[in-house]
C-alpha atoms as a PDB file:
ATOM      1  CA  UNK A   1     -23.462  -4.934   7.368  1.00  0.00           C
ATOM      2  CA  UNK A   2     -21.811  -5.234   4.073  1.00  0.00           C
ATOM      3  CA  UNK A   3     -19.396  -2.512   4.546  1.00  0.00           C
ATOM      4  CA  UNK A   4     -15.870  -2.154   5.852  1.00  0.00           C
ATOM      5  CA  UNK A   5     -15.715  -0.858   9.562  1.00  0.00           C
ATOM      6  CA  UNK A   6     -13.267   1.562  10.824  1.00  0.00           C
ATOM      7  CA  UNK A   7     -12.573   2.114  14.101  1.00  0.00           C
ATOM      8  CA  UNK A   8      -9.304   4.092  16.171  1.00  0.00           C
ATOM      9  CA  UNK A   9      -8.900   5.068  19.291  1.00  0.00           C
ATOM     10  CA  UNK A  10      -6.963   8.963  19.620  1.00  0.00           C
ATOM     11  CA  UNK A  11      -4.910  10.653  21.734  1.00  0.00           C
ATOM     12  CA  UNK A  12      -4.865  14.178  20.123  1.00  0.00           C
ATOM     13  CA  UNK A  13      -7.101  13.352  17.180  1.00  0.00           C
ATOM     14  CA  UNK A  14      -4.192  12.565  14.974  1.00  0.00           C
ATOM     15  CA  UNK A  15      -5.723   8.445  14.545  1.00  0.00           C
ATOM     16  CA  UNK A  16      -8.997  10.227  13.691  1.00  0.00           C
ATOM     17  CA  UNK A  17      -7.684  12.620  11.132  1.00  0.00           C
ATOM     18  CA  UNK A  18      -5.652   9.707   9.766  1.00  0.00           C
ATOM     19  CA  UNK A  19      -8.930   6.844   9.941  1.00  0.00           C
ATOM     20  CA  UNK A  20     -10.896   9.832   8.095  1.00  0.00           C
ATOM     21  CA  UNK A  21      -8.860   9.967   5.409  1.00  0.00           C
ATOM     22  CA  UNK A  22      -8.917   6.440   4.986  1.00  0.00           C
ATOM     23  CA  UNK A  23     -12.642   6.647   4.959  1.00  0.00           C
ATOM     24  CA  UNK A  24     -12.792   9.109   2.438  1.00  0.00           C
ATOM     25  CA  UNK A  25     -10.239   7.323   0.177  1.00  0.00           C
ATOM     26  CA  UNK A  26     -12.371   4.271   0.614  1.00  0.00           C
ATOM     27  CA  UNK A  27     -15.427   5.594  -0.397  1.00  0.00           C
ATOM     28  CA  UNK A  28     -19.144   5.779   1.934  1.00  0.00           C
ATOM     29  CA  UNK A  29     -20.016   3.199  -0.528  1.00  0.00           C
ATOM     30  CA  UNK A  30     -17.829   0.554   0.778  1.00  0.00           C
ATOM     31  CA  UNK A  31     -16.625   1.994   4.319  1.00  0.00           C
ATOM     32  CA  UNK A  32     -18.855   3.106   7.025  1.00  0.00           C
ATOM     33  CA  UNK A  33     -18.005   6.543   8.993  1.00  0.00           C
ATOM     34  CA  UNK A  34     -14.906   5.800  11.537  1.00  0.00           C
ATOM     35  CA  UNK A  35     -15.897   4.690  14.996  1.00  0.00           C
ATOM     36  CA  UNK A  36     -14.016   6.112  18.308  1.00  0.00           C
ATOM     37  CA  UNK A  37     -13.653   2.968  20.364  1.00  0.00           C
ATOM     38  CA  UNK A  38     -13.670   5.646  23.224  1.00  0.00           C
ATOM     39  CA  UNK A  39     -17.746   5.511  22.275  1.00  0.00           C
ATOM     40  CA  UNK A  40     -18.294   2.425  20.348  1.00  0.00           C
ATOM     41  CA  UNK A  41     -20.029  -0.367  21.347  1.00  0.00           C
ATOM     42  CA  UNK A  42     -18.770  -4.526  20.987  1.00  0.00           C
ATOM     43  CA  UNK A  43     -22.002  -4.976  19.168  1.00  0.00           C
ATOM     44  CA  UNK A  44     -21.233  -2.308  16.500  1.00  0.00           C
ATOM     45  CA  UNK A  45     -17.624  -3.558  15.736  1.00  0.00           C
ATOM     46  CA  UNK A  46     -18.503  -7.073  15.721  1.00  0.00           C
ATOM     47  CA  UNK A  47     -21.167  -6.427  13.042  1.00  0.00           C
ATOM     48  CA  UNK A  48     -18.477  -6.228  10.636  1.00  0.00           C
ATOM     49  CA  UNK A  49     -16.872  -9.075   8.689  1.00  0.00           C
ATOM     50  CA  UNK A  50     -13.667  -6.811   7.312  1.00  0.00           C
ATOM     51  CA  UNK A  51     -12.626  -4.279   9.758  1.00  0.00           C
ATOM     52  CA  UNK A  52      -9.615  -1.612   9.638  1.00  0.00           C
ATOM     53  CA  UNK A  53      -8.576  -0.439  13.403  1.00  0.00           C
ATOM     54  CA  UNK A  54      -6.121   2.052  14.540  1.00  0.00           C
ATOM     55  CA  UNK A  55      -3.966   3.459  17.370  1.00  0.00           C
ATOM     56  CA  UNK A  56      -1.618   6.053  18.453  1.00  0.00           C
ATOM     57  CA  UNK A  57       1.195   4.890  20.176  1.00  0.00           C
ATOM     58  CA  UNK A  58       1.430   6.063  23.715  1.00  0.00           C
ATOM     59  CA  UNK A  59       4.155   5.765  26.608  1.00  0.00           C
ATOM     60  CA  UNK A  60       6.361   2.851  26.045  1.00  0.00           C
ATOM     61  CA  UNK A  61       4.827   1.493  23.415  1.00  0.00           C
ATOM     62  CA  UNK A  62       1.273   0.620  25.184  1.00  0.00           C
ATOM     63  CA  UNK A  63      -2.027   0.841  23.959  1.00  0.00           C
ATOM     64  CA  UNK A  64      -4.130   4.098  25.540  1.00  0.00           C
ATOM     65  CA  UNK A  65      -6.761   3.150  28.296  1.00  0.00           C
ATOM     66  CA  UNK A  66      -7.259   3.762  31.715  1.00  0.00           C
ATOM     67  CA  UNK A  67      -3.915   2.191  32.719  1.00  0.00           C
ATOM     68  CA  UNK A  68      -2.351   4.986  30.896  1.00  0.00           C
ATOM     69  CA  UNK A  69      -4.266   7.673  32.250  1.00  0.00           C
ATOM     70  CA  UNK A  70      -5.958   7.990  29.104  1.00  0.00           C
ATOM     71  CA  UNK A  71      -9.554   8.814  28.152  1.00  0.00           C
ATOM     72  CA  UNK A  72      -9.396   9.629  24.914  1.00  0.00           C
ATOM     73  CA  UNK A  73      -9.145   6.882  22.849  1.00  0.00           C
ATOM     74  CA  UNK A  74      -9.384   3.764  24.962  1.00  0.00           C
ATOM     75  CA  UNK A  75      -8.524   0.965  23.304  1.00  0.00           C
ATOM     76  CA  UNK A  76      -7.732  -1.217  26.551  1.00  0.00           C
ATOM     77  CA  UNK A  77     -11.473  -0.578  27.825  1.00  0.00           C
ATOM     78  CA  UNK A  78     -12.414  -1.782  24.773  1.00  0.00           C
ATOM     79  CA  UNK A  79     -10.317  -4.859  24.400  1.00  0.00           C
ATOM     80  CA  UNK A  80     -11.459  -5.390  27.788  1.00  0.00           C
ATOM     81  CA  UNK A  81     -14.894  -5.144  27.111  1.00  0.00           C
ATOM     82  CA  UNK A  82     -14.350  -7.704  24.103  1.00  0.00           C
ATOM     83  CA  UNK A  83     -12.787 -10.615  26.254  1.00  0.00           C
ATOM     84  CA  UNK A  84     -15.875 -12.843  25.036  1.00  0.00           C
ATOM     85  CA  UNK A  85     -15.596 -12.221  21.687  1.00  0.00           C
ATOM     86  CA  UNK A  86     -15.307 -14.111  19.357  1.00  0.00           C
ATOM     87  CA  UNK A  87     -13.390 -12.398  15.803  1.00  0.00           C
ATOM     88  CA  UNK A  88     -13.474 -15.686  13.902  1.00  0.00           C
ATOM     89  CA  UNK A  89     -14.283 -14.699  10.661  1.00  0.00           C
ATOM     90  CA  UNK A  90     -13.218 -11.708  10.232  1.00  0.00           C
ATOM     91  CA  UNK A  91     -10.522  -9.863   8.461  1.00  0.00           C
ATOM     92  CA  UNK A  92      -8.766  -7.141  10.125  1.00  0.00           C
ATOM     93  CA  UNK A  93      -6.051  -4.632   9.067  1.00  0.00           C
ATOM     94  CA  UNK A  94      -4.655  -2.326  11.722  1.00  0.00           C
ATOM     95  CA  UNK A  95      -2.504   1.091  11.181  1.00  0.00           C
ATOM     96  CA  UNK A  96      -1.263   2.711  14.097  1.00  0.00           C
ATOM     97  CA  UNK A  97       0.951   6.005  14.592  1.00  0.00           C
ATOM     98  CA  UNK A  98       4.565   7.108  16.170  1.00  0.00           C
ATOM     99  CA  UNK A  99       7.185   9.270  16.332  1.00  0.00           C
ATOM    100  CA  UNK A 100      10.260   7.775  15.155  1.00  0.00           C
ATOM    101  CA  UNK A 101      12.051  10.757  16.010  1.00  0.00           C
ATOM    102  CA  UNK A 102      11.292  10.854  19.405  1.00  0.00           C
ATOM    103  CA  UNK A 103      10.892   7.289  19.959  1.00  0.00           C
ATOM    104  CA  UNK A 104      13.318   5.723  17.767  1.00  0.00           C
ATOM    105  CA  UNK A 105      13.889   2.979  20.429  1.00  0.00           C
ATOM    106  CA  UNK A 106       9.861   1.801  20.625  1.00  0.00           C
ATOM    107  CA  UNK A 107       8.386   3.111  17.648  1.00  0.00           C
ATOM    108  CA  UNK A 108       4.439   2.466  16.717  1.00  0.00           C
ATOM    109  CA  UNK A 109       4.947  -0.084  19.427  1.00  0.00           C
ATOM    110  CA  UNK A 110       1.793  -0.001  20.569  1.00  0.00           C
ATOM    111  CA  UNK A 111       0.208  -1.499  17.266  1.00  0.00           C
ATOM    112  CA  UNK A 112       1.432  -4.845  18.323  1.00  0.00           C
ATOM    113  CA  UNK A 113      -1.014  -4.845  21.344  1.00  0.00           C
ATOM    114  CA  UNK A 114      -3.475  -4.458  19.572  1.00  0.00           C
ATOM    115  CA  UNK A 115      -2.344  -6.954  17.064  1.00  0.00           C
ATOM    116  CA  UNK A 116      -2.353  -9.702  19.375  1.00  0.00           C
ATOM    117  CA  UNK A 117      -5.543  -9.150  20.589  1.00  0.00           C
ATOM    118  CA  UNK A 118      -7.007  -9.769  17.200  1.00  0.00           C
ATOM    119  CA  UNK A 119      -5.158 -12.907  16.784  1.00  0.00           C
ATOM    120  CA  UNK A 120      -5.981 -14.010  19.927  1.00  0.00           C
ATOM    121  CA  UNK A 121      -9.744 -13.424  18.896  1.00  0.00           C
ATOM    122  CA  UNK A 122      -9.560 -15.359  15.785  1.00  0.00           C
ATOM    123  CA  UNK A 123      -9.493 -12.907  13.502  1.00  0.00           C
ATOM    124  CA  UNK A 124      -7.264 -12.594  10.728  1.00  0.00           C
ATOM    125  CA  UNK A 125      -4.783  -9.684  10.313  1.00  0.00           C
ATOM    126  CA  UNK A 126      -3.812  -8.685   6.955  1.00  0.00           C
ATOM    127  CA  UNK A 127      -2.004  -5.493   5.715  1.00  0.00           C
ATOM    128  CA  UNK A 128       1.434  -5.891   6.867  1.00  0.00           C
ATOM    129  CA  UNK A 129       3.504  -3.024   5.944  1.00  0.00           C
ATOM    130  CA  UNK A 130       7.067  -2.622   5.203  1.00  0.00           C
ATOM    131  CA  UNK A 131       9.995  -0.669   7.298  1.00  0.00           C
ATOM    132  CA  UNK A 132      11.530   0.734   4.515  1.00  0.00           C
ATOM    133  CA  UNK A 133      11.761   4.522   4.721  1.00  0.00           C
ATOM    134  CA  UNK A 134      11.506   4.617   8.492  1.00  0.00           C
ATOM    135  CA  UNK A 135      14.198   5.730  11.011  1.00  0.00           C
ATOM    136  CA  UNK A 136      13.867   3.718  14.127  1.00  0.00           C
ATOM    137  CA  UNK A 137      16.457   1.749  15.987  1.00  0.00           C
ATOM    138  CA  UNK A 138      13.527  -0.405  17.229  1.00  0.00           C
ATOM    139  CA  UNK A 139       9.833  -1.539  17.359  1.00  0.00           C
ATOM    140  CA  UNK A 140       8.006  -4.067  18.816  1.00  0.00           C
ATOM    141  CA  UNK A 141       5.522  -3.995  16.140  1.00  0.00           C
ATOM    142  CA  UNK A 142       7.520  -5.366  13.760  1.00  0.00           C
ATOM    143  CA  UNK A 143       7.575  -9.522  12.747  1.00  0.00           C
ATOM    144  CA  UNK A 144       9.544 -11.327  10.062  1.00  0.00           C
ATOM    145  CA  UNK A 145      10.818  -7.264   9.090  1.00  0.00           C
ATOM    146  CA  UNK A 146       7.575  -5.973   8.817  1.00  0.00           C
ATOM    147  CA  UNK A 147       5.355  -3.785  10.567  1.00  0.00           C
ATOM    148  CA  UNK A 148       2.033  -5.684  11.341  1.00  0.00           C
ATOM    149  CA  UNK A 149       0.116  -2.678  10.197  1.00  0.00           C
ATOM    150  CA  UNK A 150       0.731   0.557   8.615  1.00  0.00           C
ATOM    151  CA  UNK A 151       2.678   2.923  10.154  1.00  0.00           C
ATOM    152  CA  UNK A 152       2.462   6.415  10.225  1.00  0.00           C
ATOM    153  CA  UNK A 153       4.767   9.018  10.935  1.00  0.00           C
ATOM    154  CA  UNK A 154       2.893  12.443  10.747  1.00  0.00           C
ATOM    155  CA  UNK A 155       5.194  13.955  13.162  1.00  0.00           C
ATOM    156  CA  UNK A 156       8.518  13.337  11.079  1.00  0.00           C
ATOM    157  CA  UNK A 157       7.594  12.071   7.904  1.00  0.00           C
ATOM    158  CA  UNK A 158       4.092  14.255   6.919  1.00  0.00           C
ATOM    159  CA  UNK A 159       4.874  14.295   3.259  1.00  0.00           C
ATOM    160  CA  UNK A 160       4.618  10.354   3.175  1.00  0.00           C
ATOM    161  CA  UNK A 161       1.373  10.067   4.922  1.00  0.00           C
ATOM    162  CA  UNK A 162      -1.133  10.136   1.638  1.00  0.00           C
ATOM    163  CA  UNK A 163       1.239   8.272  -0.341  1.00  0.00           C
ATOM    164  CA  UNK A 164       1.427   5.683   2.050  1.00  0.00           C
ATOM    165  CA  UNK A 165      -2.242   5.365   3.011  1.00  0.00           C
ATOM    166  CA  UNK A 166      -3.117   5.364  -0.691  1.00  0.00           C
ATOM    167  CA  UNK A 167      -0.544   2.617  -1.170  1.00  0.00           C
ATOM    168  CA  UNK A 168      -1.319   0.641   1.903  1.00  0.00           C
ATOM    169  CA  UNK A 169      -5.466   0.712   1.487  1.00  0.00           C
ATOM    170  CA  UNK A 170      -4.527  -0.510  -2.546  1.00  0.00           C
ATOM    171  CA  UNK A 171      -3.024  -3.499  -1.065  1.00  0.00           C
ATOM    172  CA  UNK A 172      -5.388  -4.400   1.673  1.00  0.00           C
ATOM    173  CA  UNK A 173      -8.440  -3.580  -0.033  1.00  0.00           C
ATOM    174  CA  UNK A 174      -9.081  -6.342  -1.958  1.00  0.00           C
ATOM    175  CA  UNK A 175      -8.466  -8.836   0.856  1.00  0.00           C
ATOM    176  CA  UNK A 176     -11.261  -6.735   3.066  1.00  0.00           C
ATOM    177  CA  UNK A 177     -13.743  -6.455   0.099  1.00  0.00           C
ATOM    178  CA  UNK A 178     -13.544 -10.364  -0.703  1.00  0.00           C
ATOM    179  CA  UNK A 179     -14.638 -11.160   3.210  1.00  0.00           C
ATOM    180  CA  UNK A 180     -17.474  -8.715   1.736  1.00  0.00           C
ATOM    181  CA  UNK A 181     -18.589 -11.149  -0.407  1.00  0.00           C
END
């Protein structure tokens, strides 16, 4: 496959509205059509050499899944599912979503779940995205002042979520399009 992969899991379909755009900023020529992990396969991600994946934040800064109560977009099932894997290789930039009015105190945590599981994979994470212009007091998903992903606030902060997908996919894109190559 010698396009980018997107993939998300959802809660309310926000991560879906939000990997769609991406897709369509990207272009079908170089991204294929966004992937719910909640009915993806292993095989199908792992067909990819530059991947983007995304996740809402949910509870106290966990990943959805069954733990969670959560059906929608299970991205635990999925990691679980992916224990064998092996994401050596690959190059993999993650966005996830929050509230950092409501959850000022564990914003986007949940990205840093996911994250880990990458690195612990093999892969490599690019894409790291800076706090500036957020409101939070904290967020596990941050490292050396950084989110490791972009984050998006579409409850708070709707106004900045083109501008910063735009500016965030500019910045990664080259890095996933040379693993094209």
């Amino acid at each position: 496959m010698n396009k980018i992969g997107i993939f998300y899991g959802t809660e309310t379909g926000m991560t879906e509205a939000m990997a769609q755009i991406m897709y369509r900023v990207l272009g079908d020529d170089i991204a294929s059509e966004p992937a719910n992990v909640n009915r993806a396969k292993v095989s199908e991600l792992l067909q990819y050499k530059a991947l983007i994946l995304g996740a809402p934040s949910y509870g106290v800064g966990e990943l959805p899944g069954r733990t969670t109560g959560s059906e929608q977009g299970n991205w635990e099932e999925f990691l679980f599912r992916l224990d064998d894997a092996d994401l050596s290789g690959k190059r993999i930039a993650l966005f996830g979503l929050g509230n950092q009015q409501k959850y000022y105190d564990r914003f986007a945590s949940s990205l840093i779940h996911l994250y880990q599981h990458c690195v612990a994979y093999g892969a490599e994470v690019i894409g790291a995205w800076s706090t500036e212009g957020y409101h939070f007091s904290r967020s596990h998903s941050v490292i050396d002042n950084k989110f490791v992903g972009l984050v998006l606030d579409h409850h708070s902060q709707p106004e900045m979520t083109t501008t910063r997908i735009i500016g965030w996919l500019e910045q990664i894109k080259p890095g996933l399009l040379e693993k094209l190559n």
